[in-house]
C-alpha atoms as a PDB file:
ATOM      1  CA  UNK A   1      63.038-103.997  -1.232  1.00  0.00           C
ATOM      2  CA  UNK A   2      64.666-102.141  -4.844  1.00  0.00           C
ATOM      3  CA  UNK A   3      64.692 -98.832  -2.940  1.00  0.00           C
ATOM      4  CA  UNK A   4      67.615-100.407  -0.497  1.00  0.00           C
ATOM      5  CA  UNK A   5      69.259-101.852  -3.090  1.00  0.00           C
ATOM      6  CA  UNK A   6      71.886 -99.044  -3.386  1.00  0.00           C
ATOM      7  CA  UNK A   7      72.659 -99.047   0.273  1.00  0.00           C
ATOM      8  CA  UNK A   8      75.967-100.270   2.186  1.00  0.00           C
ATOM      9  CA  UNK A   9      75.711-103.676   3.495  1.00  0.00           C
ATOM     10  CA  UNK A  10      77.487-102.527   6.608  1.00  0.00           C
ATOM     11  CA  UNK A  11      74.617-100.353   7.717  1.00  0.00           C
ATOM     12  CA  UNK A  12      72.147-102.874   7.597  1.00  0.00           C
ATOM     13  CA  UNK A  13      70.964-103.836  11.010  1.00  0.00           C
ATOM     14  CA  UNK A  14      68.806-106.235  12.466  1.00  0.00           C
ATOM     15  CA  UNK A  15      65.553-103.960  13.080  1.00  0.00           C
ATOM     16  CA  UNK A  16      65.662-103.496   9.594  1.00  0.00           C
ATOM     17  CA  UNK A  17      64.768-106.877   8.691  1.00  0.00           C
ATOM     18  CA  UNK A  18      62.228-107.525  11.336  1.00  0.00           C
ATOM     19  CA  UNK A  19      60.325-104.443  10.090  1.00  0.00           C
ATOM     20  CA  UNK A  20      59.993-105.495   6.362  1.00  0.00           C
ATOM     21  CA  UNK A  21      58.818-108.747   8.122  1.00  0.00           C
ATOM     22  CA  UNK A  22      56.193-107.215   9.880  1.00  0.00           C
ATOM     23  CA  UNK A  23      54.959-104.931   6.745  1.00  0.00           C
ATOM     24  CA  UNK A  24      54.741-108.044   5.043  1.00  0.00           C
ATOM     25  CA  UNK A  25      52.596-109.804   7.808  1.00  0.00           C
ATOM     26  CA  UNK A  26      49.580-110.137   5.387  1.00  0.00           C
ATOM     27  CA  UNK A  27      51.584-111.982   3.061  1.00  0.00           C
ATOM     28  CA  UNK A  28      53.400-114.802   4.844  1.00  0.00           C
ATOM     29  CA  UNK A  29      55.022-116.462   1.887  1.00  0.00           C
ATOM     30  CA  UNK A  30      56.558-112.906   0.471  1.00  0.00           C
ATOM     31  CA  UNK A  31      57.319-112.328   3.980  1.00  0.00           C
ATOM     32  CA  UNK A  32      59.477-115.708   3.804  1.00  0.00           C
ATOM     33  CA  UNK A  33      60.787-115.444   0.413  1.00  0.00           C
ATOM     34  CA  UNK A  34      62.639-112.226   1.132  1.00  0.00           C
ATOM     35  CA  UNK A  35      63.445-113.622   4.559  1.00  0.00           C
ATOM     36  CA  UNK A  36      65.063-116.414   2.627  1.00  0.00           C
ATOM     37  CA  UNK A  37      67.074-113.798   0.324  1.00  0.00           C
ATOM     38  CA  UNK A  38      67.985-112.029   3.041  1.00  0.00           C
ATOM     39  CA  UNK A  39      69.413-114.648   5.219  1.00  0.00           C
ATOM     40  CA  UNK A  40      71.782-116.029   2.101  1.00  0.00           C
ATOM     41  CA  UNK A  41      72.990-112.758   1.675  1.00  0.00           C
ATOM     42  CA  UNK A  42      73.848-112.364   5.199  1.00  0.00           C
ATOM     43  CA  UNK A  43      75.435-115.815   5.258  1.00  0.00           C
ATOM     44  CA  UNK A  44      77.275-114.706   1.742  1.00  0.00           C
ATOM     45  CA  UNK A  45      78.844-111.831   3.665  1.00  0.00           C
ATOM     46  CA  UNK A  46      79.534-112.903   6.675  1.00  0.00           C
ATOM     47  CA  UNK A  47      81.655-115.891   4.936  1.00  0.00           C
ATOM     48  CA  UNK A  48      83.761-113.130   2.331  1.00  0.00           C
ATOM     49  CA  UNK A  49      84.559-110.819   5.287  1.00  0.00           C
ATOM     50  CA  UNK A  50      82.372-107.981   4.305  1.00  0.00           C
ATOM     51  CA  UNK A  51      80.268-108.506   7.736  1.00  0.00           C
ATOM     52  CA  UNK A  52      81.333-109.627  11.239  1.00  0.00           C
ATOM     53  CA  UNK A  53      78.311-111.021  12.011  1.00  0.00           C
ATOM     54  CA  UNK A  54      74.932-112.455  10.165  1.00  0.00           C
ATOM     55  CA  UNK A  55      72.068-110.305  11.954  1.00  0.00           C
ATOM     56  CA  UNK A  56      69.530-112.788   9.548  1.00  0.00           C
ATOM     57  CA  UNK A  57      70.453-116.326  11.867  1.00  0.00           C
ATOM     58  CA  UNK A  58      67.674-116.471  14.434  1.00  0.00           C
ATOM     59  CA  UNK A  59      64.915-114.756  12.619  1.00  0.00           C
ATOM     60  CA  UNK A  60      61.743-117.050  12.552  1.00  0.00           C
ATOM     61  CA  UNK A  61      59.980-117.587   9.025  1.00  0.00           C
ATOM     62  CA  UNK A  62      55.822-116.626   9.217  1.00  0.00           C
ATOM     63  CA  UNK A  63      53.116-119.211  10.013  1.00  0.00           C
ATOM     64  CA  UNK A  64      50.644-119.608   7.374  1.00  0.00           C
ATOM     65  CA  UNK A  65      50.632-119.212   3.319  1.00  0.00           C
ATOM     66  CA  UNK A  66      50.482-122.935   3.443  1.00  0.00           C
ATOM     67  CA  UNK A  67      49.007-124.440  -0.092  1.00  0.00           C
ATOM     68  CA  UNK A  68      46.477-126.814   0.643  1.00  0.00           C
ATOM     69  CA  UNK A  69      45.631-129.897  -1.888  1.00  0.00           C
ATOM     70  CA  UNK A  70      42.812-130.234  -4.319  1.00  0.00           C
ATOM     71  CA  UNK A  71      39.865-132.041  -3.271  1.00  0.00           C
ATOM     72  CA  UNK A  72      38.621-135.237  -6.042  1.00  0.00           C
ATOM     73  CA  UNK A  73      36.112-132.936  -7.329  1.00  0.00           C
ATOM     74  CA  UNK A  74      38.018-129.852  -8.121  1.00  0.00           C
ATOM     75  CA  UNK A  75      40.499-131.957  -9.974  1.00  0.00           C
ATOM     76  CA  UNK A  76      37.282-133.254 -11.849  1.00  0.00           C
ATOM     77  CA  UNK A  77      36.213-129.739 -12.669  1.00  0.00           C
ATOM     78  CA  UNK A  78      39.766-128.835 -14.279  1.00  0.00           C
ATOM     79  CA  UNK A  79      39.525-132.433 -15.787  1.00  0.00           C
ATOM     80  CA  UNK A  80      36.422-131.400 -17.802  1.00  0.00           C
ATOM     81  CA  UNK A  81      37.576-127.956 -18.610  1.00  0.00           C
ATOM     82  CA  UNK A  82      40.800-128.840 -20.432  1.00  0.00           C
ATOM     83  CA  UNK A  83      40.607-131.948 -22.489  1.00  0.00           C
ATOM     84  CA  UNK A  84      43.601-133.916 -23.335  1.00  0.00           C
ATOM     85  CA  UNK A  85      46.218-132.605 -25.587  1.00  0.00           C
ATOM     86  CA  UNK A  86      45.688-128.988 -24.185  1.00  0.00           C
ATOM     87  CA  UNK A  87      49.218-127.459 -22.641  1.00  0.00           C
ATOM     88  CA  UNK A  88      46.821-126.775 -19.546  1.00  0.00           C
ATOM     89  CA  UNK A  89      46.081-130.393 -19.250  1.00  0.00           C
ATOM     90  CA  UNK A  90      49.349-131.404 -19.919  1.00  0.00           C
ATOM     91  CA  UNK A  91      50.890-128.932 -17.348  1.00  0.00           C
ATOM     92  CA  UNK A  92      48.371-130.028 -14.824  1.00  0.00           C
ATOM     93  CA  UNK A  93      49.258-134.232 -15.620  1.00  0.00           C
ATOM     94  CA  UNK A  94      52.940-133.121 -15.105  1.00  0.00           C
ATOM     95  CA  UNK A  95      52.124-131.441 -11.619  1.00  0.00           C
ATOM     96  CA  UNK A  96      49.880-133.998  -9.988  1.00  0.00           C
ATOM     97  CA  UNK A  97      51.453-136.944 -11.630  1.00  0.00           C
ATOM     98  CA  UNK A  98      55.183-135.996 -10.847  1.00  0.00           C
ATOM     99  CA  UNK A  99      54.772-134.049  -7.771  1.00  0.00           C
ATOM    100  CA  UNK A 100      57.191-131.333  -8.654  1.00  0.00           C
ATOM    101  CA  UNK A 101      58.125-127.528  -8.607  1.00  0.00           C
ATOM    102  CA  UNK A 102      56.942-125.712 -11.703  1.00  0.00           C
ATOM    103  CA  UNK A 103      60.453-124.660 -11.993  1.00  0.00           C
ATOM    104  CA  UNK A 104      61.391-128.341 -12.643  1.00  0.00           C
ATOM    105  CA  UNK A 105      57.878-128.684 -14.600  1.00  0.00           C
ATOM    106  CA  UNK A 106      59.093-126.571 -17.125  1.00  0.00           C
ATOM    107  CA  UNK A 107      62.202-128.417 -17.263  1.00  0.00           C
ATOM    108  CA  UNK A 108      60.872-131.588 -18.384  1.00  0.00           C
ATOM    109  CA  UNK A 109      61.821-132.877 -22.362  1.00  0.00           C
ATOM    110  CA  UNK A 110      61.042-136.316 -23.933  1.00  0.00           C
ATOM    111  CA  UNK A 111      64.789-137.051 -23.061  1.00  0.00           C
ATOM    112  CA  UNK A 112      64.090-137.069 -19.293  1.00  0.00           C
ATOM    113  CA  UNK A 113      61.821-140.194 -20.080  1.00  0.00           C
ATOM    114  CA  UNK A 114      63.838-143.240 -19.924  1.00  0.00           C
ATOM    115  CA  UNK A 115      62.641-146.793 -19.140  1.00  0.00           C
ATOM    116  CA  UNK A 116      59.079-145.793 -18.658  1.00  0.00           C
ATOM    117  CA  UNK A 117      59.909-143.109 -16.086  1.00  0.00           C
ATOM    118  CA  UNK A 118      61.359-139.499 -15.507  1.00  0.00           C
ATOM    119  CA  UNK A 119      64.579-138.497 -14.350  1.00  0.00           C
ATOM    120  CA  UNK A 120      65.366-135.341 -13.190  1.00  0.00           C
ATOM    121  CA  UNK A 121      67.750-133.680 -10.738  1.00  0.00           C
ATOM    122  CA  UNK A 122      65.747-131.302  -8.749  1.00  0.00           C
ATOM    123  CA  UNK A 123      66.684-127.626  -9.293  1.00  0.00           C
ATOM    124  CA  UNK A 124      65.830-126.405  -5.261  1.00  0.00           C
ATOM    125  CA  UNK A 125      67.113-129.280  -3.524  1.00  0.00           C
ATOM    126  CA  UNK A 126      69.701-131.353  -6.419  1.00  0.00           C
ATOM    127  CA  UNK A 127      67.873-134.319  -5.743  1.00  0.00           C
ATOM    128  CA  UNK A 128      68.286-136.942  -8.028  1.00  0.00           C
ATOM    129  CA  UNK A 129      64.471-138.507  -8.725  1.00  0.00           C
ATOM    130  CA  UNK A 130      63.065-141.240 -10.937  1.00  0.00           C
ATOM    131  CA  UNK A 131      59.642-141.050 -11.199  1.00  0.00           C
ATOM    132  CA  UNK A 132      57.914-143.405 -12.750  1.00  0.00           C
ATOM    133  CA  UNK A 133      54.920-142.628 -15.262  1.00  0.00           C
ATOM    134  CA  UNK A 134      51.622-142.791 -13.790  1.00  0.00           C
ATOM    135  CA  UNK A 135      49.036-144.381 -16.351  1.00  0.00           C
ATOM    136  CA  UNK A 136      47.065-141.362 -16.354  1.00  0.00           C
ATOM    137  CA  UNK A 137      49.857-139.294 -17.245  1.00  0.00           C
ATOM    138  CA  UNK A 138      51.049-141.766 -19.618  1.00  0.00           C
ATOM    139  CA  UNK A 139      47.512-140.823 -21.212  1.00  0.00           C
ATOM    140  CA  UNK A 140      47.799-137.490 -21.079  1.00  0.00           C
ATOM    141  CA  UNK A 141      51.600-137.635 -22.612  1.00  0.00           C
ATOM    142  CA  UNK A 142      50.365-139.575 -25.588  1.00  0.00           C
ATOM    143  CA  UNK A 143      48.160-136.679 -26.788  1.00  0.00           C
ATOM    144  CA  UNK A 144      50.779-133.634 -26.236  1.00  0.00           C
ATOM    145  CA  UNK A 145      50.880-132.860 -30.429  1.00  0.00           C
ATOM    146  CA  UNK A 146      53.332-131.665 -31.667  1.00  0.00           C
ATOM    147  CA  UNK A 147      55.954-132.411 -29.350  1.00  0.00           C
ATOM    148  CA  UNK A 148      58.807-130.115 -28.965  1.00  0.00           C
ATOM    149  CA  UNK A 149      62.028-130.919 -28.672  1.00  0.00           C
ATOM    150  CA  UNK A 150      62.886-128.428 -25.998  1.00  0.00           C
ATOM    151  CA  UNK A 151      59.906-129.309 -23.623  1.00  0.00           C
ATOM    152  CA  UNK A 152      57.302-131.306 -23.213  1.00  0.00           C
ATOM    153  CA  UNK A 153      55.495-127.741 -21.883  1.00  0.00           C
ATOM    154  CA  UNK A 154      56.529-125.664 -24.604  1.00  0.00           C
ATOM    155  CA  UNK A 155      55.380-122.225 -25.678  1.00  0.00           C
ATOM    156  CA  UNK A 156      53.522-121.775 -29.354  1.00  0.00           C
ATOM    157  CA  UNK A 157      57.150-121.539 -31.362  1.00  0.00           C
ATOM    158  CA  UNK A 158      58.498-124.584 -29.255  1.00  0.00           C
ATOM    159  CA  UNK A 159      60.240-122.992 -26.459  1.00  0.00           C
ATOM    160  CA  UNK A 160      61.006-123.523 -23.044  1.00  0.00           C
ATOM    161  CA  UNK A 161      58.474-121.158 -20.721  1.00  0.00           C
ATOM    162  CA  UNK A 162      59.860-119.264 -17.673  1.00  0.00           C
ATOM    163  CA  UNK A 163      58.654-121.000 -14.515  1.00  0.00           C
ATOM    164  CA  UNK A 164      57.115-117.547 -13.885  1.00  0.00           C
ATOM    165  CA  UNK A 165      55.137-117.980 -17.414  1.00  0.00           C
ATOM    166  CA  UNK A 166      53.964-121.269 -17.000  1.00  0.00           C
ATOM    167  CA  UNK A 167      52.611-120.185 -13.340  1.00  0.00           C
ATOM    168  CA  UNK A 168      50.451-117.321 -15.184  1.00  0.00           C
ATOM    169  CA  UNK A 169      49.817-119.848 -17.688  1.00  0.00           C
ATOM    170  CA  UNK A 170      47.799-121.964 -14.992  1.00  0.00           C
ATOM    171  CA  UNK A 171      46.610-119.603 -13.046  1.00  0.00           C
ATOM    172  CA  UNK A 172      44.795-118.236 -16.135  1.00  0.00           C
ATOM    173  CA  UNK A 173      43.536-122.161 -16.532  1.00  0.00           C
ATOM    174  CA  UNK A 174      42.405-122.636 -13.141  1.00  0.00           C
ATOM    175  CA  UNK A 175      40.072-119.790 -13.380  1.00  0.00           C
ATOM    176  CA  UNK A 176      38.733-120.960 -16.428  1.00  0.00           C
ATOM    177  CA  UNK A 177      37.394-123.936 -15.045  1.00  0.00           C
ATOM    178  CA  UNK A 178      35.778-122.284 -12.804  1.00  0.00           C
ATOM    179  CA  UNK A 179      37.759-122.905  -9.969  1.00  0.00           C
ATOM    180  CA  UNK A 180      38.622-120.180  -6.607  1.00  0.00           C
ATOM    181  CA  UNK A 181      42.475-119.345  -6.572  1.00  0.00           C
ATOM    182  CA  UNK A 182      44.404-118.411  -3.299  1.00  0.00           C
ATOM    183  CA  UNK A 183      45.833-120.647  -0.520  1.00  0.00           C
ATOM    184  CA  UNK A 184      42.523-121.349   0.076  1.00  0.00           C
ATOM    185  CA  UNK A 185      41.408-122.431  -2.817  1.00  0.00           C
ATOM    186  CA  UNK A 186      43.370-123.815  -5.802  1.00  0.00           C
ATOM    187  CA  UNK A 187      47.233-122.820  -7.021  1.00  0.00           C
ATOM    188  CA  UNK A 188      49.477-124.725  -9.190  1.00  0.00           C
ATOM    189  CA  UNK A 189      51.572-125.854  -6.362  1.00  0.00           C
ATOM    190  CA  UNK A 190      48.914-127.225  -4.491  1.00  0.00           C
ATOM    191  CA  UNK A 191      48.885-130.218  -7.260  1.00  0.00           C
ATOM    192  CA  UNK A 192      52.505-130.683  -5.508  1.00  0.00           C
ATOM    193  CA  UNK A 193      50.559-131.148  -2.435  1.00  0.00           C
ATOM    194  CA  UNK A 194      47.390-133.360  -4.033  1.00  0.00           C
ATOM    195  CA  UNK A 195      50.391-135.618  -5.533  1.00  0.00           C
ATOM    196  CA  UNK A 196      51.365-136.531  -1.687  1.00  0.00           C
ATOM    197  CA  UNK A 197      47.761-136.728  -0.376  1.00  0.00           C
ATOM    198  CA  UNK A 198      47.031-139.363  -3.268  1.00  0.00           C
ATOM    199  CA  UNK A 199      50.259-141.472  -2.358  1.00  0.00           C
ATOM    200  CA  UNK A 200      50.013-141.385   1.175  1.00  0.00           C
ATOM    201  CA  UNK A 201      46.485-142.454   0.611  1.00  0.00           C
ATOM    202  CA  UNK A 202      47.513-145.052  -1.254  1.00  0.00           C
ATOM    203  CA  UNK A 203      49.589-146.362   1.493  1.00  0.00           C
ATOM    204  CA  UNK A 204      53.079-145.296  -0.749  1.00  0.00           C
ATOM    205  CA  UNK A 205      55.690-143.090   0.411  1.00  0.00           C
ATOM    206  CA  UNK A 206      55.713-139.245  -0.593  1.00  0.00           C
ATOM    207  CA  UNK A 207      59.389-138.812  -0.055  1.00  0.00           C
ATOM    208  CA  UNK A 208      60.813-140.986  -2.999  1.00  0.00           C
ATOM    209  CA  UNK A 209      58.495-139.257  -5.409  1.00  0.00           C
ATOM    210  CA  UNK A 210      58.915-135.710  -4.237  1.00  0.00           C
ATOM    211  CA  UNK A 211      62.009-135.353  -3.389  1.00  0.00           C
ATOM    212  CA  UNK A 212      61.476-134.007   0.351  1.00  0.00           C
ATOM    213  CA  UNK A 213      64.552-134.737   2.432  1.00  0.00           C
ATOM    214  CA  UNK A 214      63.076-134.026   5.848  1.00  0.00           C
ATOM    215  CA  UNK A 215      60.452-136.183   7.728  1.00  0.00           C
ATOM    216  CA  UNK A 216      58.560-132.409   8.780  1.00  0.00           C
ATOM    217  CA  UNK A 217      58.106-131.441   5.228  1.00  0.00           C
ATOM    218  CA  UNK A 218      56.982-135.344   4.079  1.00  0.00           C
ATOM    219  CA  UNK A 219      54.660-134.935   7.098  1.00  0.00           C
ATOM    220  CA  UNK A 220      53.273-131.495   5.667  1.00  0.00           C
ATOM    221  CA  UNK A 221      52.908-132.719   2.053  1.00  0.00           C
ATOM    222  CA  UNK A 222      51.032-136.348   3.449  1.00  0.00           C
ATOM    223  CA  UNK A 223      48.959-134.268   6.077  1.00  0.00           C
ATOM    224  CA  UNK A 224      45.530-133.921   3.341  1.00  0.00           C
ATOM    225  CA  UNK A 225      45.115-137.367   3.340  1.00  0.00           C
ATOM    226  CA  UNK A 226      42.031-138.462   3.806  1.00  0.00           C
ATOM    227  CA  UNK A 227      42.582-140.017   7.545  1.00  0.00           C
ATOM    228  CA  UNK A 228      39.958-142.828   6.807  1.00  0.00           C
ATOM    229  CA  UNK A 229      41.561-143.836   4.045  1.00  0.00           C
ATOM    230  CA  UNK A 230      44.622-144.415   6.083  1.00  0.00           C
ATOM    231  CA  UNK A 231      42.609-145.487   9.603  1.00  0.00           C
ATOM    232  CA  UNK A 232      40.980-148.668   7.475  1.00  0.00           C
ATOM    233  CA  UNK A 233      43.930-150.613   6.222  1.00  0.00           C
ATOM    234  CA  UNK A 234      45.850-149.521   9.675  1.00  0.00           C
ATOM    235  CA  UNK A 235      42.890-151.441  12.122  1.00  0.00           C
ATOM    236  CA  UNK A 236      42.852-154.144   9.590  1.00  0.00           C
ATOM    237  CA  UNK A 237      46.646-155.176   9.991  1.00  0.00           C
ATOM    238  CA  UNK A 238      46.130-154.210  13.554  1.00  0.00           C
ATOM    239  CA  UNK A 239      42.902-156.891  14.008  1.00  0.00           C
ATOM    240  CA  UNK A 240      45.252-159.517  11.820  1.00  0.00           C
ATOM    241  CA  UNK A 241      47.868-159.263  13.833  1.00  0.00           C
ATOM    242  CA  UNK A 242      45.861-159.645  16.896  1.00  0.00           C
ATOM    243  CA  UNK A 243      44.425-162.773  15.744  1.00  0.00           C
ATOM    244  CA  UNK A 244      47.474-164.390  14.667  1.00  0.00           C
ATOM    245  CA  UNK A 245      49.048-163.784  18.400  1.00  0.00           C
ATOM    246  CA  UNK A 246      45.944-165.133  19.761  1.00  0.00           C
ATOM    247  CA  UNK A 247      46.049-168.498  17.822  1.00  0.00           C
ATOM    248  CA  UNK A 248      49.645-168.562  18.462  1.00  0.00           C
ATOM    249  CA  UNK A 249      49.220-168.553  22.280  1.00  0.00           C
END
């Protein structure tokens, strides 16, 4: 929207917005990220006085656009594509193993390990987290070389990348390994979603390692699991339970 940029605020109007929503219909999440621009600078100038009203409260963000997790074997397929040691690999342990924004990714230094775990305060939300260090990315941490002092993801002269970068970065990595990109295939933040497939499949709660503050979006991130996985160990207490009131009676 840089054309309207040089407009007055005042003449905005409500039309206005629900049209660049509906040229944007074929891309749901650009639709909702300038939906979500829009409506805090509505809310910005409604509280300084320089509007009357906020014309973006009420506007519904787009269905769709969702990232869906990796399966086992695509994960595999990366796996054998970038070895150990590789910034690729290392940017895909910090993803699934951390289950955070690559914003936050990018963010991560040997100084946010402490006591065998991560601590970071999350840059969308400022959520406090400790994570602690998955084996596997344990592993994968060990053969990062060198290490640079400004991130653990850090570009060839030891710098911090640009959450932007590091998103080209794997982009560039997933198609190497022969992988499909796209919501329906594989994306960087989709290893944000694999991260709460695997815990909720492993009976552990999503929320404390991701961050999420509402039950909807803990839902959303736990709703890959394989429901099997989760069905088993459900009937099992169920049938122990059952038998223990039985005996009881």
């Amino acid at each position: 929207m840089e054309e309207h940029g040089t407009k007055p605020l005042s003449k905005l109007e409500r039309r206005h917005i629900l049209g660049w929503k509906d040229k944007l219909a074929s891309k749901p999440g650009a639709a909702n990220k300038m939906l979500r621009t829009v409506k805090q600078l509505m809310t910005f100038a409604e509280a300084r006085g320089f509007r009357a009203d906020n014309i973006g409260k009420g506007i519904k963000m787009m269905r769709g656009g969702r990232w869906r997790a990796w399966t086992d074997t695509e994960m595999l397929m990366f796996e054998e594509r970038w070895p150990l040691g590789t910034r690729e690999r290392t940017g895909y342990a910090l993803a699934l193993f951390t289950g955070q924004r690559r914003e936050d990714l990018v963010k991560l230094s040997w100084k946010s390990i402490a006591g065998e775990a991560f601590r970071l305060k999350q840059g969308k939300t400022g959520t406090d987290v400790v994570i602690p260090i998955h084996p596997e990315l344990k592993e994968a941490l060990a053969a990062v070389h060198p290490r640079h002092e400004n991130a653990i993801i850090a570009g060839d002269r030891g710098q911090r990348l640009s959450p932007v970068y590091f998103g080209h970065l794997m982009a560039n990595a997933i198609d190497k390994a022969g992988l499909t990109r796209g919501p329906k295939g594989c994306l960087l933040h989709g290893l944000r979603k694999t991260a709460g497939r695997l815990l909720a499949e492993a009976g552990a709660l999503v929320a404390p390692i991701t961050g999420h503050r509402t039950e909807r979006m803990t839902a959303e991130y736990s709703r890959d699991a394989n429901q099997e996985k989760l069905a088993r160990p459900s009937v099992l207490k169920w049938a122990r339970a059952g038998k223990k009131n039985k005996s009881g009676s």
